[in-house]
C-alpha atoms as a PDB file:
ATOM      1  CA  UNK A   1     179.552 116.181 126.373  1.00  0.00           C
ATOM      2  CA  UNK A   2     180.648 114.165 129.084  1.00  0.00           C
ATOM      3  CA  UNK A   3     178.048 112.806 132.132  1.00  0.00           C
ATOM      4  CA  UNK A   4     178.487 115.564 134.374  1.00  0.00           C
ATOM      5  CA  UNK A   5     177.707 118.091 131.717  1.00  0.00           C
ATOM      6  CA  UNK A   6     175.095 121.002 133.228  1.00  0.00           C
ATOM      7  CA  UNK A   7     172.309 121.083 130.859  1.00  0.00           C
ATOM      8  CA  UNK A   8     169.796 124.566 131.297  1.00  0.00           C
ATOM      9  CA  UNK A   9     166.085 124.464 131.013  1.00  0.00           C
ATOM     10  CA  UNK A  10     165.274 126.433 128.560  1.00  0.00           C
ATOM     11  CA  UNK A  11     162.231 127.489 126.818  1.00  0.00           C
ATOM     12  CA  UNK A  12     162.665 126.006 123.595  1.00  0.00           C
ATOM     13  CA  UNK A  13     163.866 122.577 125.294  1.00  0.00           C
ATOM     14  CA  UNK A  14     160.928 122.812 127.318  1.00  0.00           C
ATOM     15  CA  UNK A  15     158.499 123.543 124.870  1.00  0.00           C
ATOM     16  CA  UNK A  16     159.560 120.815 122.618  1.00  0.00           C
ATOM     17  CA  UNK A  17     159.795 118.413 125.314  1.00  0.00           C
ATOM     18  CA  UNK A  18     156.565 118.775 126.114  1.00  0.00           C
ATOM     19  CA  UNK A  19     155.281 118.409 122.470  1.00  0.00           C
ATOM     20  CA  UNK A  20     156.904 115.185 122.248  1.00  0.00           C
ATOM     21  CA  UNK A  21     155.933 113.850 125.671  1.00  0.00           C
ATOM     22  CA  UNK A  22     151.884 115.240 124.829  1.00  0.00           C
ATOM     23  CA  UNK A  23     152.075 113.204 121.044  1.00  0.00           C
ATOM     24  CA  UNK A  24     153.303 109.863 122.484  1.00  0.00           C
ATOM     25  CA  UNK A  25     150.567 110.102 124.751  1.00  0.00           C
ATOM     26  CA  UNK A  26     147.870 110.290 122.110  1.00  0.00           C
ATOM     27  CA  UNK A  27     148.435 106.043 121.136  1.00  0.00           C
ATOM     28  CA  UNK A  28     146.105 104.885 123.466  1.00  0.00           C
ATOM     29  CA  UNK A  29     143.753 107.188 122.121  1.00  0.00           C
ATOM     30  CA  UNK A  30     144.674 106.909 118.015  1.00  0.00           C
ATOM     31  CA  UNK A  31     144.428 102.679 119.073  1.00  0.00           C
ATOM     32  CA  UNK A  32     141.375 103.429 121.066  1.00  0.00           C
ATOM     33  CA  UNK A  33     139.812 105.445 117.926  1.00  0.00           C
ATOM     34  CA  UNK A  34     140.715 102.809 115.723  1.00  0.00           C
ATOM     35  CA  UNK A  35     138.951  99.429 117.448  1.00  0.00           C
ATOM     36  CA  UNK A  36     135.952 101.667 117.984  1.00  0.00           C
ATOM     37  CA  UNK A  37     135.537 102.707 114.474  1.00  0.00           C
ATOM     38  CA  UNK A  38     136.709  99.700 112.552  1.00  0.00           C
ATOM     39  CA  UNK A  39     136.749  96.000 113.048  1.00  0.00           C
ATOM     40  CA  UNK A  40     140.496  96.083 112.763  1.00  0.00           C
ATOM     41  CA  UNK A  41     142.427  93.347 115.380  1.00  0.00           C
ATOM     42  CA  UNK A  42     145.017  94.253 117.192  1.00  0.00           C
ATOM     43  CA  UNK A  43     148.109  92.568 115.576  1.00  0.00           C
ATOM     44  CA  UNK A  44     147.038  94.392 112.208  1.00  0.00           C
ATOM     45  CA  UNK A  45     146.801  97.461 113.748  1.00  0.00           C
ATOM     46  CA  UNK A  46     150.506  97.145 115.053  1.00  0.00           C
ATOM     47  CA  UNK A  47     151.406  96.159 111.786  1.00  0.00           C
ATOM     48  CA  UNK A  48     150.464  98.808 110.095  1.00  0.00           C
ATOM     49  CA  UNK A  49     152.149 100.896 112.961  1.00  0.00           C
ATOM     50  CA  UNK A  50     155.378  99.562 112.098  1.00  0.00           C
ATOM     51  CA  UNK A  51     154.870  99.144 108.522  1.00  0.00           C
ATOM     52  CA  UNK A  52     154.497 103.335 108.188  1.00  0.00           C
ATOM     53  CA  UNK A  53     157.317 103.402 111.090  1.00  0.00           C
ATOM     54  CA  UNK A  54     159.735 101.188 109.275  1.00  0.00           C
ATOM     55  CA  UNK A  55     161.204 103.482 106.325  1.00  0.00           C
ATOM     56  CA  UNK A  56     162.419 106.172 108.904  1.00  0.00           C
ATOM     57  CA  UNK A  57     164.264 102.948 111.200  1.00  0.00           C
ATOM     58  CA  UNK A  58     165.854 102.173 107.908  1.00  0.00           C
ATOM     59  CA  UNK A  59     167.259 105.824 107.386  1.00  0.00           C
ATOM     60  CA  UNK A  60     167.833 105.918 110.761  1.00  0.00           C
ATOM     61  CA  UNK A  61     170.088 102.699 110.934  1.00  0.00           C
ATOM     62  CA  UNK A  62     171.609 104.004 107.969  1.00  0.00           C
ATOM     63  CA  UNK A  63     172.719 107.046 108.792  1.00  0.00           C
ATOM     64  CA  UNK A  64     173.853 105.731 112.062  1.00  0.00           C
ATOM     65  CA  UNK A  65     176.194 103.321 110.701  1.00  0.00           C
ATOM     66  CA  UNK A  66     177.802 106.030 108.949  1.00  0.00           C
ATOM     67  CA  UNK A  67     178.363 108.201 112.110  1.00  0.00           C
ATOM     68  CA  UNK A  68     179.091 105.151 114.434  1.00  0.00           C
ATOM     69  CA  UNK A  69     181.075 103.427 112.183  1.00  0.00           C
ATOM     70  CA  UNK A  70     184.101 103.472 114.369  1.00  0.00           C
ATOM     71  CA  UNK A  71     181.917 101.076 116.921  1.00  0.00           C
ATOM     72  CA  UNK A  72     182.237  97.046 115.618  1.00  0.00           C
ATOM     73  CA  UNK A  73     179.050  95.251 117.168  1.00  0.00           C
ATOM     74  CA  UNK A  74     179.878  92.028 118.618  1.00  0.00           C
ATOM     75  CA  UNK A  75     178.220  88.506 118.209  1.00  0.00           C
ATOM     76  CA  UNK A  76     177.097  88.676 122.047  1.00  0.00           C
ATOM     77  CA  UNK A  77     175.982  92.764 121.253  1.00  0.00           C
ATOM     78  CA  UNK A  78     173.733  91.569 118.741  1.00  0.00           C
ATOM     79  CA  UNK A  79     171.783  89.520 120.554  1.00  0.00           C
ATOM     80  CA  UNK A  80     171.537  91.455 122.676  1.00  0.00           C
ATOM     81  CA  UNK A  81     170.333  93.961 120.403  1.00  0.00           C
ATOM     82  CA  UNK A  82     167.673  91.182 118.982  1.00  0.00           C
ATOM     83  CA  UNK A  83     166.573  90.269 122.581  1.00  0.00           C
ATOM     84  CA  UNK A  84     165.888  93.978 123.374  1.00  0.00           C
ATOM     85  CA  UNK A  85     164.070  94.755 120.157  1.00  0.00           C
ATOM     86  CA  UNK A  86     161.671  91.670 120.191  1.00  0.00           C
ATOM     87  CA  UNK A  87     160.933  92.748 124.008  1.00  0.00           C
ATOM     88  CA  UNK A  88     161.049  96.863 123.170  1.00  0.00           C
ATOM     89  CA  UNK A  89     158.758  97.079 120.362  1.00  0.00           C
ATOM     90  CA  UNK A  90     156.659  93.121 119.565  1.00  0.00           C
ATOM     91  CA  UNK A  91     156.084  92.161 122.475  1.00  0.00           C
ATOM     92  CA  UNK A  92     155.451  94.575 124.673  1.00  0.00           C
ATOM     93  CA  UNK A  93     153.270  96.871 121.876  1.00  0.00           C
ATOM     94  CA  UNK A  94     151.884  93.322 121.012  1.00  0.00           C
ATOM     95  CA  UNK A  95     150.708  93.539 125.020  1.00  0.00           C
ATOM     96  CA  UNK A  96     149.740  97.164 124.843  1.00  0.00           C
ATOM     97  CA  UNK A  97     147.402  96.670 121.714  1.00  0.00           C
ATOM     98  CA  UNK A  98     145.717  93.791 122.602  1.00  0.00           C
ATOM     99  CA  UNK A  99     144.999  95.061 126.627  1.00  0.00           C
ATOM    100  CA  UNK A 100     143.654  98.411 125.140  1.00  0.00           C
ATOM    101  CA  UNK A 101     140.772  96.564 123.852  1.00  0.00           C
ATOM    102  CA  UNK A 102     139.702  95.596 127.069  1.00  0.00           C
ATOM    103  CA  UNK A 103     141.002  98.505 129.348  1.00  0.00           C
ATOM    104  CA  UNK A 104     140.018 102.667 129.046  1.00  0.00           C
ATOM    105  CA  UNK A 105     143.282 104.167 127.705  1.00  0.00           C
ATOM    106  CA  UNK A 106     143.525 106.125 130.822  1.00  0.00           C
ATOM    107  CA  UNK A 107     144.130 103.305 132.937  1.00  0.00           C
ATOM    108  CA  UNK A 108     146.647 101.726 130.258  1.00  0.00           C
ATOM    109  CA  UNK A 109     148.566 104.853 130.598  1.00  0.00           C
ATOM    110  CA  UNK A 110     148.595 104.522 134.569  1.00  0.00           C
ATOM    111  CA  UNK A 111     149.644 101.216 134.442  1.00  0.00           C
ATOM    112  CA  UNK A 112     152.119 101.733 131.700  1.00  0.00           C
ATOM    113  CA  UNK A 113     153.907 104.463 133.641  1.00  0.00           C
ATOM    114  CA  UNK A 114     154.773 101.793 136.244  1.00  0.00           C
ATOM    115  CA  UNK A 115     158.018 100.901 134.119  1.00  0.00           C
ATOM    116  CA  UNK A 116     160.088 103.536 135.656  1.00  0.00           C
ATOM    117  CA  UNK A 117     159.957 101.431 139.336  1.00  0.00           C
ATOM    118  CA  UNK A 118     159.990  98.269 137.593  1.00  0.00           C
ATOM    119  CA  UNK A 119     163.539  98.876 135.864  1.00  0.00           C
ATOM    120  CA  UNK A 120     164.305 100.538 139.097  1.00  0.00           C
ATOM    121  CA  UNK A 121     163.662  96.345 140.362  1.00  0.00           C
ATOM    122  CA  UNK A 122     165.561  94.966 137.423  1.00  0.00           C
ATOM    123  CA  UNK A 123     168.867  97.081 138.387  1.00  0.00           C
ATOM    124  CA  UNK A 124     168.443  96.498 142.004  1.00  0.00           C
ATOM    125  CA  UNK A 125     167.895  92.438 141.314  1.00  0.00           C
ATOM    126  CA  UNK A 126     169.752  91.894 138.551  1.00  0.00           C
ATOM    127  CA  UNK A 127     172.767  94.616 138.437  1.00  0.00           C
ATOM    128  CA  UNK A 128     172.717  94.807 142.352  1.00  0.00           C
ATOM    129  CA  UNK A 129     171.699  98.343 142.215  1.00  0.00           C
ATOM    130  CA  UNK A 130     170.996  99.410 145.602  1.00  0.00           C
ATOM    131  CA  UNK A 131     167.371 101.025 146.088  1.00  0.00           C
ATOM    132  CA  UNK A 132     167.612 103.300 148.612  1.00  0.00           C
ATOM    133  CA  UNK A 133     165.019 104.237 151.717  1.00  0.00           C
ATOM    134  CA  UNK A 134     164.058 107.277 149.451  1.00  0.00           C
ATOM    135  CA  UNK A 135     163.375 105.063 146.430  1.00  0.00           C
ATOM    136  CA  UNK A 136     161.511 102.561 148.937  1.00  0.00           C
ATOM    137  CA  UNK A 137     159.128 105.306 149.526  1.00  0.00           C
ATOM    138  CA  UNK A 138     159.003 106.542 145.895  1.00  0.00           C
ATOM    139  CA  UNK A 139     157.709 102.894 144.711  1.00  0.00           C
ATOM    140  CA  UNK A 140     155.170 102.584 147.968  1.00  0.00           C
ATOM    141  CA  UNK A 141     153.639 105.748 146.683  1.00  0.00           C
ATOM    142  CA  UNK A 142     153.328 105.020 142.952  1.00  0.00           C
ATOM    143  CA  UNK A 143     151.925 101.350 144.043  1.00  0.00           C
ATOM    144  CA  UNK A 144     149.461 102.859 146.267  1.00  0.00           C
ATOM    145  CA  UNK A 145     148.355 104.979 143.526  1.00  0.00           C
ATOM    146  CA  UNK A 146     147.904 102.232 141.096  1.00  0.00           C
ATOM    147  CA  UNK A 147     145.915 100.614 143.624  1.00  0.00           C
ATOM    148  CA  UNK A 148     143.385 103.685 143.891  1.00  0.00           C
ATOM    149  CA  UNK A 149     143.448 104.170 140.360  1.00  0.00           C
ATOM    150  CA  UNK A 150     142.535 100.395 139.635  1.00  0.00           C
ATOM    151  CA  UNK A 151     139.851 100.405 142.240  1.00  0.00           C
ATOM    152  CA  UNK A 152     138.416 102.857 140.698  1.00  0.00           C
ATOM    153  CA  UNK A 153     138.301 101.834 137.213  1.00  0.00           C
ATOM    154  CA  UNK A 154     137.119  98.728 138.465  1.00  0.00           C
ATOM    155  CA  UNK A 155     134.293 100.131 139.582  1.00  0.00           C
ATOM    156  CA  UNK A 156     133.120 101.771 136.475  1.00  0.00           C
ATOM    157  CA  UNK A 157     133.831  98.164 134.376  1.00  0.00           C
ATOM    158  CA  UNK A 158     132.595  96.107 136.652  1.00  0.00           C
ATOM    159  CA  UNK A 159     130.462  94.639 134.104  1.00  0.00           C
ATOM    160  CA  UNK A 160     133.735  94.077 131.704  1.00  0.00           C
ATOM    161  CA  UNK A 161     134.280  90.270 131.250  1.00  0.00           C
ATOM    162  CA  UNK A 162     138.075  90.827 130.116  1.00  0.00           C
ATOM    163  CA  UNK A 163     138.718  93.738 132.192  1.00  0.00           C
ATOM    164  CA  UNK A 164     141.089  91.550 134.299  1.00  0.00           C
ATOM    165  CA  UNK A 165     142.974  89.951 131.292  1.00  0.00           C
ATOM    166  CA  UNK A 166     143.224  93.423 129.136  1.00  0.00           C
ATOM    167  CA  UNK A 167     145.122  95.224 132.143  1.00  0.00           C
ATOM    168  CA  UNK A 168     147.126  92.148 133.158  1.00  0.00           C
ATOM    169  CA  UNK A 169     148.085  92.500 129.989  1.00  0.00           C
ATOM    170  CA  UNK A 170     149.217  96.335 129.484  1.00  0.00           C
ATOM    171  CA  UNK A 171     151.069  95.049 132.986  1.00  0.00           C
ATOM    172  CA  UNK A 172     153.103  92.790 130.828  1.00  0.00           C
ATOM    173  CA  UNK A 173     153.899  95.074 128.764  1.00  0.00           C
ATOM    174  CA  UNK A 174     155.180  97.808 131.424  1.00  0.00           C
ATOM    175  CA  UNK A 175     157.364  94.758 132.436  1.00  0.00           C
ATOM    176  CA  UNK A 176     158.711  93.996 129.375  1.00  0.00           C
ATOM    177  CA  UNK A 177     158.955  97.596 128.544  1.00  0.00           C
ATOM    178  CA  UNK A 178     160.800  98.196 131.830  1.00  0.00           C
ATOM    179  CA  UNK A 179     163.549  94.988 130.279  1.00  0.00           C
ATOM    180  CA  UNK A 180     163.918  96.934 127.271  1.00  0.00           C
ATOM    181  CA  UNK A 181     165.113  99.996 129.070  1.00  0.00           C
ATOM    182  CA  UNK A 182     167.356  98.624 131.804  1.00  0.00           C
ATOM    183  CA  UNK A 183     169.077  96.613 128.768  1.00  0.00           C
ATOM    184  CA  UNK A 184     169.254  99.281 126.272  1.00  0.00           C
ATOM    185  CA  UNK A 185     170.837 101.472 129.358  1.00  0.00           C
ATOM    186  CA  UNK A 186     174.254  99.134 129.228  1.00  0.00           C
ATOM    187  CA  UNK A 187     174.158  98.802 125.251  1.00  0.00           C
ATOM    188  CA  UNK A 188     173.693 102.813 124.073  1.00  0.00           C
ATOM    189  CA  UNK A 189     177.338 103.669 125.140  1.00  0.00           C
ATOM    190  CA  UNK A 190     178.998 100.494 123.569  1.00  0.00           C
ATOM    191  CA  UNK A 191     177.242 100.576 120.053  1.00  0.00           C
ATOM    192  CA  UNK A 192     175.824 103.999 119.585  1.00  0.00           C
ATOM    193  CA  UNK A 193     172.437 105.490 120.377  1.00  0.00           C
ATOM    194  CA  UNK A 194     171.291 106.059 117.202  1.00  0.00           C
ATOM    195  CA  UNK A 195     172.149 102.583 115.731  1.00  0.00           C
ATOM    196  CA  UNK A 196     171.163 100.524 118.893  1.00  0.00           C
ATOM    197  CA  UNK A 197     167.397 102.083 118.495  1.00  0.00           C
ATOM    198  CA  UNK A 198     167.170 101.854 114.950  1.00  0.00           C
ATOM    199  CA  UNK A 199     168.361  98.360 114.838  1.00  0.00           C
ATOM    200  CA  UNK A 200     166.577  97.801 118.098  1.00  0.00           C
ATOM    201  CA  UNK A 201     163.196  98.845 116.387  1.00  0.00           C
ATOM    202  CA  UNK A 202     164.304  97.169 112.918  1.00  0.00           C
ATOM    203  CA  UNK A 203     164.060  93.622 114.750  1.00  0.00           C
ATOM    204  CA  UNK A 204     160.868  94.159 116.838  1.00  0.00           C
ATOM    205  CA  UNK A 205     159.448  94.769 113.514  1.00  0.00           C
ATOM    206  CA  UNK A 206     160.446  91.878 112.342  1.00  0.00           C
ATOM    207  CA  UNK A 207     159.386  90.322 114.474  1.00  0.00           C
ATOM    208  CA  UNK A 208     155.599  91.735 114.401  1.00  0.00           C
ATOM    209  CA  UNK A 209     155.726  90.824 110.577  1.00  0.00           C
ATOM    210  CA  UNK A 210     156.857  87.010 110.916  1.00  0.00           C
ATOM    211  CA  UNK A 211     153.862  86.938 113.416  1.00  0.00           C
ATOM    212  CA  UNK A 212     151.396  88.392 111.031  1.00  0.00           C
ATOM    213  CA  UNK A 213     152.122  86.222 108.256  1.00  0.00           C
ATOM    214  CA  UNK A 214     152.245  83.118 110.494  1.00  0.00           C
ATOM    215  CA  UNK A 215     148.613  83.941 112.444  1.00  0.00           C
ATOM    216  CA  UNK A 216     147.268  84.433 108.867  1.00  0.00           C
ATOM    217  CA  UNK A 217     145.577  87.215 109.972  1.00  0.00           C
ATOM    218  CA  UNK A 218     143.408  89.384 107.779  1.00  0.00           C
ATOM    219  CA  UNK A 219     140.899  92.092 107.689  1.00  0.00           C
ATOM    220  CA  UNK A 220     139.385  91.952 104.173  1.00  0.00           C
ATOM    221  CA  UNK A 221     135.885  93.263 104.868  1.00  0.00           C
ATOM    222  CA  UNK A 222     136.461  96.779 105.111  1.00  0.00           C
ATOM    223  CA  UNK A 223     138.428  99.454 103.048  1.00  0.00           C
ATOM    224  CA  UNK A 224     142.083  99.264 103.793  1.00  0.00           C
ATOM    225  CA  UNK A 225     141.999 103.009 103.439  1.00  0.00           C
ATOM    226  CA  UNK A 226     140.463 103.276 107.015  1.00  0.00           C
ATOM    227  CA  UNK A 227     143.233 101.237 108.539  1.00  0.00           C
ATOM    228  CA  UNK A 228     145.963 102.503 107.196  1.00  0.00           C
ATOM    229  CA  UNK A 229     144.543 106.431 108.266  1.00  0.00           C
ATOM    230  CA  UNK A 230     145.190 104.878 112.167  1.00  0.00           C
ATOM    231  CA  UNK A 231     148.296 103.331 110.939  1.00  0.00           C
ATOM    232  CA  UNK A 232     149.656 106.354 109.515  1.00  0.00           C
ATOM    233  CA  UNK A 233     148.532 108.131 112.158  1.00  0.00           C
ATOM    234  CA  UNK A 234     150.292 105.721 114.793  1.00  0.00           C
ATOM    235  CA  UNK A 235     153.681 106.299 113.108  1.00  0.00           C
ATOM    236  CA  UNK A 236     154.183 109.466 112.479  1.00  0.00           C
ATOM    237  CA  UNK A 237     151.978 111.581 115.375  1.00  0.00           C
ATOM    238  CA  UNK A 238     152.598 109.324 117.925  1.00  0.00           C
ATOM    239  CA  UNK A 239     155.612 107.359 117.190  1.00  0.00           C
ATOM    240  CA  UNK A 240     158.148 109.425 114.416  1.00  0.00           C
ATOM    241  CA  UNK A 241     157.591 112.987 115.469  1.00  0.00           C
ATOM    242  CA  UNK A 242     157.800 112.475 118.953  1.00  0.00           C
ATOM    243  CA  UNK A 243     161.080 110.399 119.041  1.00  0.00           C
ATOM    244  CA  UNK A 244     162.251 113.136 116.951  1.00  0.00           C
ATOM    245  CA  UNK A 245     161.647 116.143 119.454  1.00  0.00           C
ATOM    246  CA  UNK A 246     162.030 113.770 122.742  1.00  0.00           C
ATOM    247  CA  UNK A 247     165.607 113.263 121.070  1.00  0.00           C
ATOM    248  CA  UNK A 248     166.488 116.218 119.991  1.00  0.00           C
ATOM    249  CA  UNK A 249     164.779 117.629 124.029  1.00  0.00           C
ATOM    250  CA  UNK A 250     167.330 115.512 125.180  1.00  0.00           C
ATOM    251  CA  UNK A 251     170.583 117.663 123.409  1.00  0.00           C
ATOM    252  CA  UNK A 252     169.281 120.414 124.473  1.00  0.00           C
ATOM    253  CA  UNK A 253     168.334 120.552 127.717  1.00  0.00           C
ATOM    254  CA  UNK A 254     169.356 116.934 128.880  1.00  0.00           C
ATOM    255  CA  UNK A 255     168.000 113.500 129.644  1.00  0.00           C
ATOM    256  CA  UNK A 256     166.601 114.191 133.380  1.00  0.00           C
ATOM    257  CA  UNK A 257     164.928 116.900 132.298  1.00  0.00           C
ATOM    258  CA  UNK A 258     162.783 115.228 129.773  1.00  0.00           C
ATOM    259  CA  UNK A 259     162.221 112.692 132.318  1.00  0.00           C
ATOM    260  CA  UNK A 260     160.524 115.019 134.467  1.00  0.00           C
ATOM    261  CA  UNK A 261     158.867 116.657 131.727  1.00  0.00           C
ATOM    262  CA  UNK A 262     157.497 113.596 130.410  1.00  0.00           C
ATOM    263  CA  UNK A 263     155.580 113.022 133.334  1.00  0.00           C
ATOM    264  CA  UNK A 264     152.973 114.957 131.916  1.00  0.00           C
ATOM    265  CA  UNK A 265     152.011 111.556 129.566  1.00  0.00           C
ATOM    266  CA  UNK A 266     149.233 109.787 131.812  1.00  0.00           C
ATOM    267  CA  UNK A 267     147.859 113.338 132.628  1.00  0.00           C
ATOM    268  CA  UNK A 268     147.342 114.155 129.191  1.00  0.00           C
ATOM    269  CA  UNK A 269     146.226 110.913 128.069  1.00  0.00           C
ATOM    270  CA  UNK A 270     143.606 110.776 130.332  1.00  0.00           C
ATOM    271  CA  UNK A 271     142.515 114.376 129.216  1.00  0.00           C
ATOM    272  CA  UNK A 272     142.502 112.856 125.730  1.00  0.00           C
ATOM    273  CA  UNK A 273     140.662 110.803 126.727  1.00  0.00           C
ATOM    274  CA  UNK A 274     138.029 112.761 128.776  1.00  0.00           C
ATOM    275  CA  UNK A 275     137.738 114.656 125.471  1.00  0.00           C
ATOM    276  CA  UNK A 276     137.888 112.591 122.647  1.00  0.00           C
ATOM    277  CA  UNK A 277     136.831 109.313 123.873  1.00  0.00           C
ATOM    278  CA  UNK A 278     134.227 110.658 126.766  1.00  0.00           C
ATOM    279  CA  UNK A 279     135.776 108.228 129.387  1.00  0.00           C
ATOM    280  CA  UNK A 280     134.786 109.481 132.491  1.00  0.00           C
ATOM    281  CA  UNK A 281     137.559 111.100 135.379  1.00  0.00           C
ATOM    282  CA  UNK A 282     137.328 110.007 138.820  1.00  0.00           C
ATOM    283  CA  UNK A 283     137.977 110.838 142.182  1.00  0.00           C
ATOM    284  CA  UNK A 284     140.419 107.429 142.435  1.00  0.00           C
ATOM    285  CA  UNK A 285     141.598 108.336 139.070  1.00  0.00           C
ATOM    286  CA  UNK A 286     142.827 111.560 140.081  1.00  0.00           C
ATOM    287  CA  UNK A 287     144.589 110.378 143.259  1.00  0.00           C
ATOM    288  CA  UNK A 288     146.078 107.821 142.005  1.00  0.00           C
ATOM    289  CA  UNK A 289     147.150 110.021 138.942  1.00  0.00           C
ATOM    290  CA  UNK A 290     149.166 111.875 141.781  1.00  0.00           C
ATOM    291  CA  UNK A 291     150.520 109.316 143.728  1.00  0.00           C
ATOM    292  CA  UNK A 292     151.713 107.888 140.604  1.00  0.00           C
ATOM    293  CA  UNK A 293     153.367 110.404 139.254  1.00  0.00           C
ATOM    294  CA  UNK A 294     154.638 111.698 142.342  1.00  0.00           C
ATOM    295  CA  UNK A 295     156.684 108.317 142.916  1.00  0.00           C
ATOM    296  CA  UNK A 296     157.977 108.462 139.165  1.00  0.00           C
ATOM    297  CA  UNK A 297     159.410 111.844 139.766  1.00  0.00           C
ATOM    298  CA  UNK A 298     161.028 110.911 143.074  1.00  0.00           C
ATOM    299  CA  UNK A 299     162.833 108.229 141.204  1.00  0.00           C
ATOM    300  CA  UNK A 300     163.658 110.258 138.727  1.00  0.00           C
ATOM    301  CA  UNK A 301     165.199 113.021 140.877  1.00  0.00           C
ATOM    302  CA  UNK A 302     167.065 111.203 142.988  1.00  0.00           C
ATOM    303  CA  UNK A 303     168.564 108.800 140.309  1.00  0.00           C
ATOM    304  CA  UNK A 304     169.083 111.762 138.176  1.00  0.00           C
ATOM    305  CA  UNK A 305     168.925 109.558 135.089  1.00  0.00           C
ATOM    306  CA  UNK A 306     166.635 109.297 132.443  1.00  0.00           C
ATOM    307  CA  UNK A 307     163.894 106.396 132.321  1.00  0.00           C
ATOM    308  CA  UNK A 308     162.816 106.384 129.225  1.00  0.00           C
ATOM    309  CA  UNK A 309     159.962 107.565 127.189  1.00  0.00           C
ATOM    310  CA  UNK A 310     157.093 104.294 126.611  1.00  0.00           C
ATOM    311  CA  UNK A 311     155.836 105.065 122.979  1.00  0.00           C
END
């Protein structure tokens, strides 16, 4: 199919979309669940995320090799490729983990979804992408909704020492999120989708390893059967599965469409949350919830690409 190709919305696309876009969302909490019940850290939790992730990046860059083998990667493509993967998946998951002990995972999801306007910022600065008045708008309003939604969770952790330092980190991480997909944009059509991610994810993990082993971390005092339920868990509800069915969303009813769709993330994650977690909604959270989104899908129309999916 070439770009221009007229993709329907149907039901099944739609439904499986959603799915995808609704699983992803459920990190913060699984993460969330995890610190509260177990005195796991942070780096061993993303460990064991990628450790239980890892076989299927293996198949994956397998398989793609065999169906892109017609593509040669260049010296200059692969690091590229290594760049993108240590900012993709170690460190900004390194980011996301260690702000979510600090931050509710509704907010984290707020702030997260910011990565759409910031590789808007990266073309525009460093492709010389022209934002448009329209876009302009677009990032005003999902700013000003950040700013509401902050205040507001400010105000219910006031009395949170690192509340500061766990979302300035999860803002880090939409950054270097927001690198991974601007990059990754120019590399998919010169080496192949499938291979690019897998090897792409393959490095990141890599790299989350190498820093394991050199922080001589350890969690020794509890059974390693509880952390490896949340690492399990990681991988395959909210990481495996929903690549899966955001991918296969994408062939059938195309990649603007799941952009839109996938709006649904910070909304459901902060219902998760409500539920599972008992963090309270707000007023500020709700408005800026809107704004937020609203801004996102602005972008997204009037770009009429996709923007990725932050797992």
């Amino acid at each position: 199919m070439n770009k221009h190709t007229h993709y329907q919305l149907s039901f099944a696309g739609f439904s499986i979309t959603l799915l995808g876009a609704v699983l992803f969302s459920t990190k913060a909490i699984i993460v969330k669940l995890a610190f509260h019940s177990t005195k796991i850290d942070a780096l061993t939790l993303l460990v064991l995320r990628m450790l239980f992730s890892l076989p299927f990046y293996l198949v994956a860059a397998w398989l793609g090799s065999r169906r892109e083998n017609t593509i040669r990667i260049n010296s200059r493509q692969w690091l590229y490729i290594i760049f993108l993967g240590i900012f993709g998946y170690y460190l900004s998951s390194l980011f996301d983990f260690l702000g979510l002990q600090w931050v509710s995972a509704g907010l984290e999801r707020l702030i997260l979804f910011l990565y759409p306007s910031f590789v808007l910022l990266i073309n525009s600065f460093f492709f010389h992408q022209k934002i448009s008045p329209f876009q302009k708008w677009a990032l005003l309003l999902t700013y000003a909704g950040l700013v509401i939604a902050y205040a507001g969770e400010l105000h219910l952790d006031s009395a949170n020492p690192n509340f500061f330092l766990g979302s300035s980190l999860i803002f880090l991480c939409s950054i270097t999120y927001a690198i991974y997909i601007a990059g990754s944009g120019r590399l998919v059509h010169q080496v192949g989708v499938t291979r690019f991610t897998a090897y792409a994810m393959l490095f990141s993990t890599a790299g989350v390893f190498i820093h394991f082993l050199l922080s001589g971390n350890g969690n020794g005092n509890e059974s390693a059967s509880k952390y490896w339920l949340y690492g399990v868990s990681l991988a395959l509800i909210a990481t495996v599965i929903p690549t899966f069915l955001i991918s296969l969303g994408m062939k059938k009813i195309g990649a603007s469409n799941v952009a839109i769709i996938s709006s649904i993330g910070p909304v459901s994650t902060i219902l998760q949350a409500w539920l599972v977690l008992h963090e309270k909604i707000t007023y500020a959270q709700i408005t800026g919830t809107a704004l937020i989104i609203s801004g996102i899908l602005l972008i997204g129309w009037k770009t009429g690409k996709s923007l990725g999916q932050k797992t």
